[in-house]
C-alpha atoms as a PDB file:
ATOM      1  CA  UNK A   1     110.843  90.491 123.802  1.00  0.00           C
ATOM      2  CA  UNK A   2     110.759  94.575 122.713  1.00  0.00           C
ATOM      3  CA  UNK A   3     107.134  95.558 123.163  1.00  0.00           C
ATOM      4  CA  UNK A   4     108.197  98.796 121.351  1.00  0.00           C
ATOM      5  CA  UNK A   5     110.880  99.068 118.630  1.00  0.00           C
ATOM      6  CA  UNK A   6     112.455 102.209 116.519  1.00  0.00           C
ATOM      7  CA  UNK A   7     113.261 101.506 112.706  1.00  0.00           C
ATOM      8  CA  UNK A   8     116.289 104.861 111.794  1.00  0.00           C
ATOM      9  CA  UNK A   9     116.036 104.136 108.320  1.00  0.00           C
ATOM     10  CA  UNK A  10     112.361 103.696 107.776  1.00  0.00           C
ATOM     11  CA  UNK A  11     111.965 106.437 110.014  1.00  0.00           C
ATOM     12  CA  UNK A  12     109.400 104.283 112.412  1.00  0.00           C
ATOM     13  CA  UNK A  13     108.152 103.216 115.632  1.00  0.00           C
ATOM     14  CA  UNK A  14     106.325 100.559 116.493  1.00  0.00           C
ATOM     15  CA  UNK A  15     104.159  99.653 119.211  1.00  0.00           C
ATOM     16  CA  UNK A  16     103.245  95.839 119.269  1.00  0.00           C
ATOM     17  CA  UNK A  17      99.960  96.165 121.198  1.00  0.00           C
ATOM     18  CA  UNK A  18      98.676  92.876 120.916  1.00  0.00           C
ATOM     19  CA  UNK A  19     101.214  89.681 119.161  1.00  0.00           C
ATOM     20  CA  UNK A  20      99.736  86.818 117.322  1.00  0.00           C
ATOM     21  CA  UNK A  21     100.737  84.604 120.073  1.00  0.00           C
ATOM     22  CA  UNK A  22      98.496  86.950 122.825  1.00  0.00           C
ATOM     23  CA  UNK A  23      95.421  86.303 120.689  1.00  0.00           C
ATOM     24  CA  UNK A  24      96.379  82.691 119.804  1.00  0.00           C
ATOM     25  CA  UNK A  25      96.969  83.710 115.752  1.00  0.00           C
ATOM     26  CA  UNK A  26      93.102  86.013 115.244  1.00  0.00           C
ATOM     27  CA  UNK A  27      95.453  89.102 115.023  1.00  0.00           C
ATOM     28  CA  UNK A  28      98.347  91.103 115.017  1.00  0.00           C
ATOM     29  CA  UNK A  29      97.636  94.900 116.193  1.00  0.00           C
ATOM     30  CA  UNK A  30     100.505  97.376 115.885  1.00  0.00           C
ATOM     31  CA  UNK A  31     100.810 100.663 116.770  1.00  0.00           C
ATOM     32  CA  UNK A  32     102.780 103.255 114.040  1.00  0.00           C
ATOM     33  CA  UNK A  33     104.315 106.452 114.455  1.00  0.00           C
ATOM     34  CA  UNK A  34     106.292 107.368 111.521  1.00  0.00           C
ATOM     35  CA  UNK A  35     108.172 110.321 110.689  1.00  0.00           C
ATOM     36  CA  UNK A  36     108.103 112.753 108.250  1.00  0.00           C
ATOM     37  CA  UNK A  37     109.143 110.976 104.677  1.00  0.00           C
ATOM     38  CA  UNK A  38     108.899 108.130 106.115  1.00  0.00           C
ATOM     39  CA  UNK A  39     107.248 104.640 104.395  1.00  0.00           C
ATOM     40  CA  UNK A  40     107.696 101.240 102.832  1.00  0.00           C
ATOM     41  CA  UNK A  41     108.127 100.440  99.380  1.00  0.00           C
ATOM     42  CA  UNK A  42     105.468  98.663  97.101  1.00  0.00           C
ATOM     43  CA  UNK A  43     104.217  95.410  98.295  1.00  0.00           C
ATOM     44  CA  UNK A  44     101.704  92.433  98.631  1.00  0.00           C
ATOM     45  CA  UNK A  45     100.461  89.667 100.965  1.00  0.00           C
ATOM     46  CA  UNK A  46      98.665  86.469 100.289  1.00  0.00           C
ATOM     47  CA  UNK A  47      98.454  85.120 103.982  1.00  0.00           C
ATOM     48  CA  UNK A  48      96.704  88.219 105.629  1.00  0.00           C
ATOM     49  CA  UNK A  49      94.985  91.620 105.128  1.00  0.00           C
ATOM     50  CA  UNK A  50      95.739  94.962 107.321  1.00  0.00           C
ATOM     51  CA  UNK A  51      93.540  97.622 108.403  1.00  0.00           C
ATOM     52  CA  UNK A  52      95.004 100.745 108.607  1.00  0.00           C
ATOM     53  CA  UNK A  53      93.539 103.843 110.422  1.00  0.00           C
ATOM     54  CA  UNK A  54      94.993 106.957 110.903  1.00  0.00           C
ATOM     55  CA  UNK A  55      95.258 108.141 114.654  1.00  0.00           C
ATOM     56  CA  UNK A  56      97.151 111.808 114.494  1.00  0.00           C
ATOM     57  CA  UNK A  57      97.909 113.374 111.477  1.00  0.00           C
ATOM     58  CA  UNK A  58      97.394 112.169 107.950  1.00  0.00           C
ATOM     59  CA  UNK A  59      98.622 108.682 106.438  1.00  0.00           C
ATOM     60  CA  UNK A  60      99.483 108.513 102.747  1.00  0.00           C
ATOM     61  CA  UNK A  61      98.153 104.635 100.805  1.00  0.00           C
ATOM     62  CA  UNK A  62      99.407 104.250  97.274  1.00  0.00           C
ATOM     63  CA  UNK A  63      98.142 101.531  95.633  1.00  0.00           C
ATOM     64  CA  UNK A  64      98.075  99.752  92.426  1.00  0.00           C
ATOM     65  CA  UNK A  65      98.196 101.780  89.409  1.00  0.00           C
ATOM     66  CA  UNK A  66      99.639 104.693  91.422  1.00  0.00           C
ATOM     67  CA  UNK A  67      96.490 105.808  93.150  1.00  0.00           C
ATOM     68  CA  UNK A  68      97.072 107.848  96.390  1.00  0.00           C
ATOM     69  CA  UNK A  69      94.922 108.107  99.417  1.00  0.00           C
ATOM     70  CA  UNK A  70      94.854 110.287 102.757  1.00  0.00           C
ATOM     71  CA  UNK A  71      93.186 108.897 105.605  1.00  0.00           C
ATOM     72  CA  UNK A  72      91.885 111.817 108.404  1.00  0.00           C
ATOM     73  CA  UNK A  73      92.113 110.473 111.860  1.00  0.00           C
ATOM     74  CA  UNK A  74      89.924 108.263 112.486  1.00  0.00           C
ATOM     75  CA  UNK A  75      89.344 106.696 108.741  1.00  0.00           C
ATOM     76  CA  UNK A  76      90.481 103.612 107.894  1.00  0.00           C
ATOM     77  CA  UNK A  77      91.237 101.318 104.691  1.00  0.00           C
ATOM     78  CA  UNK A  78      91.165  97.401 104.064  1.00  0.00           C
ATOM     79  CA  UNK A  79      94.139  95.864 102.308  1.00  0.00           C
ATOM     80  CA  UNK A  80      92.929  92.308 100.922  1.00  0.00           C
ATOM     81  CA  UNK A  81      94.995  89.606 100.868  1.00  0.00           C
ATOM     82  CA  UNK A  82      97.202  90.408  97.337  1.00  0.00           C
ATOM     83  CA  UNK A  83      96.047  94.177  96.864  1.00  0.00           C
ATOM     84  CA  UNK A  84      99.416  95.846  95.957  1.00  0.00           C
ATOM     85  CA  UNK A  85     100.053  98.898  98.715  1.00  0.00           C
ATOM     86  CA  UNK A  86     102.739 101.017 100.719  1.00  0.00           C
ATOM     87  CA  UNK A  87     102.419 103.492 103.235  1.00  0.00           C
ATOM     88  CA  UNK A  88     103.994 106.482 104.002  1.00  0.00           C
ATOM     89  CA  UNK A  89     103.460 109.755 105.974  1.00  0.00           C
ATOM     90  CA  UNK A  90     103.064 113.065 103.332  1.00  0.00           C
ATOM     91  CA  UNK A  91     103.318 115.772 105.847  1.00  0.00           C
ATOM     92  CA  UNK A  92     106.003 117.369 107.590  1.00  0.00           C
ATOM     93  CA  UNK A  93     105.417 116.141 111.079  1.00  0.00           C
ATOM     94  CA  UNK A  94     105.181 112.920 113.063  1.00  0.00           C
ATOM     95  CA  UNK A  95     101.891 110.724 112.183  1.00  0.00           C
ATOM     96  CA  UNK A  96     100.677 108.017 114.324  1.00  0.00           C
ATOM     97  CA  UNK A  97      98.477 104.998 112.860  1.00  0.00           C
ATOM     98  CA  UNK A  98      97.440 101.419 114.123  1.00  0.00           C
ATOM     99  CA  UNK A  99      97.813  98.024 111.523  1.00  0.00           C
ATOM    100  CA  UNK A 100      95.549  95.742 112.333  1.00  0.00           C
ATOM    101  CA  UNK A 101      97.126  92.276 110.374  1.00  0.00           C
ATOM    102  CA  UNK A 102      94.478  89.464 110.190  1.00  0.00           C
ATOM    103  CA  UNK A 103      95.066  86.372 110.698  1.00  0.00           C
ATOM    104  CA  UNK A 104      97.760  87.727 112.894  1.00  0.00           C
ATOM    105  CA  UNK A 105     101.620  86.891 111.568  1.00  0.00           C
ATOM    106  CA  UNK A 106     103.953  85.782 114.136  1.00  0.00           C
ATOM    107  CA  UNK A 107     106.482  85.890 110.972  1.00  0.00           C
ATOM    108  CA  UNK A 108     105.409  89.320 110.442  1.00  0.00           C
ATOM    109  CA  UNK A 109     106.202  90.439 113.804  1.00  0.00           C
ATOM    110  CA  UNK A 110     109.553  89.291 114.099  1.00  0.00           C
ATOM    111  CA  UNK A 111     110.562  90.753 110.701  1.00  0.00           C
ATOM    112  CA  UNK A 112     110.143  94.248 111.895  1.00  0.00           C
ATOM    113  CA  UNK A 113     112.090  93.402 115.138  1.00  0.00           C
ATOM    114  CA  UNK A 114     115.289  91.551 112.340  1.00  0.00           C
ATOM    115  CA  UNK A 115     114.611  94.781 110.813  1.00  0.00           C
ATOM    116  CA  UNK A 116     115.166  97.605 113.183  1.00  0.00           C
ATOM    117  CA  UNK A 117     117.719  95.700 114.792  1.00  0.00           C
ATOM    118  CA  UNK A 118     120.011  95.733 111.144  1.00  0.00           C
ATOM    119  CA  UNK A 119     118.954  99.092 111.088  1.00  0.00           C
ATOM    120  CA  UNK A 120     120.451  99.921 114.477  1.00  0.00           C
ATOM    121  CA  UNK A 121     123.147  98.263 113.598  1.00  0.00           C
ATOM    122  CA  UNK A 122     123.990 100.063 110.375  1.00  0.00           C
ATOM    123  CA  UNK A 123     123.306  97.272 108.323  1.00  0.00           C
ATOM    124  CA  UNK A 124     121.035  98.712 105.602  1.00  0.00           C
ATOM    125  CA  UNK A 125     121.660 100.585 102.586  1.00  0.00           C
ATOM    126  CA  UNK A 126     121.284 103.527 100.929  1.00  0.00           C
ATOM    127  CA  UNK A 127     117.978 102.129  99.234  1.00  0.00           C
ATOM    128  CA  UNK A 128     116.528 101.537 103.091  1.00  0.00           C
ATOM    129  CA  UNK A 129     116.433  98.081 102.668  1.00  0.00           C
ATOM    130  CA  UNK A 130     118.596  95.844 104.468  1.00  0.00           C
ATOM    131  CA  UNK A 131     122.522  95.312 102.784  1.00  0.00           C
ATOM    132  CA  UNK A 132     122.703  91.511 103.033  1.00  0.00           C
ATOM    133  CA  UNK A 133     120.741  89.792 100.143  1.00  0.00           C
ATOM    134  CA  UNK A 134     120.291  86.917 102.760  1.00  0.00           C
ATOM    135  CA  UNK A 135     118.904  88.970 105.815  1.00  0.00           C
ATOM    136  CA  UNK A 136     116.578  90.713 102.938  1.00  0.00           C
ATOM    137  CA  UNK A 137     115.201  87.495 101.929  1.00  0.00           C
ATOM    138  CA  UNK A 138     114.568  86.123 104.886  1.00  0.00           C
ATOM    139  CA  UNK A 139     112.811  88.764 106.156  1.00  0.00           C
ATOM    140  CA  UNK A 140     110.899  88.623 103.032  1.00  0.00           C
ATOM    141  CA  UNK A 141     109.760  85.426 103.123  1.00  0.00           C
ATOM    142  CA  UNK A 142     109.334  85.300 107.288  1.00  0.00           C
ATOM    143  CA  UNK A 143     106.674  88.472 106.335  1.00  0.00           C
ATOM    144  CA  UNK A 144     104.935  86.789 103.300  1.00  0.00           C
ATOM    145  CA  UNK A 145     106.379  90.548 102.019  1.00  0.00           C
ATOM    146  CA  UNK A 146     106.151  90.295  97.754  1.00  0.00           C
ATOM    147  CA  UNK A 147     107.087  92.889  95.430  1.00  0.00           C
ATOM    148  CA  UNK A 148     104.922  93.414  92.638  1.00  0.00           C
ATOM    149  CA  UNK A 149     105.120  93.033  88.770  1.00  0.00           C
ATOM    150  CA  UNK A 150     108.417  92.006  87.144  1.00  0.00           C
ATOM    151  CA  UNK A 151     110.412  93.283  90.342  1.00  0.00           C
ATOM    152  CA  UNK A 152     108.480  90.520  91.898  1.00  0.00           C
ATOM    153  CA  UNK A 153     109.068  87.555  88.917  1.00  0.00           C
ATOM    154  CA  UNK A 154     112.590  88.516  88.820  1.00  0.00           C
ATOM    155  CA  UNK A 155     113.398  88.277  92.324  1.00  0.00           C
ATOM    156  CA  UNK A 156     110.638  85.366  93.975  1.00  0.00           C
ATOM    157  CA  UNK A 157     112.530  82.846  93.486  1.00  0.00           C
ATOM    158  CA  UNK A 158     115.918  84.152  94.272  1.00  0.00           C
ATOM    159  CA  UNK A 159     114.448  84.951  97.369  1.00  0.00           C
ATOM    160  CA  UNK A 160     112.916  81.550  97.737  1.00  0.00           C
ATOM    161  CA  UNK A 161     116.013  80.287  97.436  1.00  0.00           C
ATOM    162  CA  UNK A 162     118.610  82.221  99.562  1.00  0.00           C
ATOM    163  CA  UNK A 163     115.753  82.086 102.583  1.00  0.00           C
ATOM    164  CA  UNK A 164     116.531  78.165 102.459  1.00  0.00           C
ATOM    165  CA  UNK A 165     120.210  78.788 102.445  1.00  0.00           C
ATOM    166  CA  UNK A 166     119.392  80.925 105.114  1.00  0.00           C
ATOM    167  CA  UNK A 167     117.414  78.434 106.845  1.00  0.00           C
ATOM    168  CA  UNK A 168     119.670  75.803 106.134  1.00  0.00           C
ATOM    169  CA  UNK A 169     123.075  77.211 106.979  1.00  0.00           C
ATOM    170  CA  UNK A 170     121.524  78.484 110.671  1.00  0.00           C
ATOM    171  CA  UNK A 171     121.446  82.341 109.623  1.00  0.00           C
ATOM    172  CA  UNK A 172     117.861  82.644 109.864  1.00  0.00           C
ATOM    173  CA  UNK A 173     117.778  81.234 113.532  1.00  0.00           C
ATOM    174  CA  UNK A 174     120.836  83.957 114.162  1.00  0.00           C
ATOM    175  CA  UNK A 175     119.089  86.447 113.217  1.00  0.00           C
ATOM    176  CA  UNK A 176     115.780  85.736 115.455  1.00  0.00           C
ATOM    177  CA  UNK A 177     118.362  85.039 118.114  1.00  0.00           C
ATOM    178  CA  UNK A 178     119.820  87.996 118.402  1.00  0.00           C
ATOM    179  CA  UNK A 179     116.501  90.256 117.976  1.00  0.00           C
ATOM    180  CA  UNK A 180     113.474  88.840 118.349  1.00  0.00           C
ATOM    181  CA  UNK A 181     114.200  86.646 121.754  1.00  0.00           C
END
């Protein structure tokens, strides 16, 4: 399995420095360069929290309500389970950061591999999220990754749903076949 991985559209690397599975499920601890412009979109989590802290250069938190941080090197912020956050890198150089996901996520991890794989192999679109409505829900539900507010009520359950097709109709397995293993 990749110990490092590149994400072109989310304009990412990441380092996995230690994998749920190294310290049997306490924690997931990632290592995060991201380029300039790059970031996630607005989300939630309700099976772990992340520390963030910024390593070189500045990292950008929104949160709920719009509310934007910058975290120095060296600072660092808490996301509880179900606080609504993205992050992104506001300056116009590389930044480098470490996510610290407790308990760790197994399901998390091999999300970010599905994803830079589609990535790599053009499979995303022009909103930076992956083209297939099935590949986007399963990675979705593999991460515990929610979208907030009506986005979220409008789409949970479609997503429910099309990760069981996935999981039914062997496209899920695919998919951690081909980048996770």
């Amino acid at each position: 399995m990749k110990n490092i991985i590149y994400n072109k559209e989310l304009k990412e690397t990441i380092h996995f420095r230690k994998t749920s599975a190294e310290t049997a499920g306490l924690y997931s601890e990632l290592e995060i360069s991201l380029e300039p412009r790059g970031g996630n979109p607005l989300h939630y989590h309700t099976a772990y929290s992340e520390l963030f802290t910024a390593v070189e250069g500045r990292l950008g938190m929104e949160l709920q309500g719009g509310k934007e941080i910058l975290l120095q090197p060296g600072d660092s912020y808490l996301v509880r389970k179900g606080e609504i956050h993205r992050f992104f890198n506001p300056d116009n150089q590389p930044i480098t950061f470490t996510n610290r996901v407790e308990p760790g996520s197994t399901g998390l991890e091999d999300t970010l591999r599905i994803l830079c794989g589609l990535a790599g192999d053009g499979l995303y679109s022009k909103n930076n999220i992956p083209r297939n409505p099935i590949h986007l829900a399963v990675c979705g539900k593999m991460s515990d990754m929610r979208l907030p507010g009506w986005k979220g009520k409008i789409t949970g359950p479609f997503i429910n749903l099309l990760s069981w097709v996935a999981g039914k109709s062997g496209m899920k397995q695919k998919l951690v076949d081909k980048y996770c293993v």
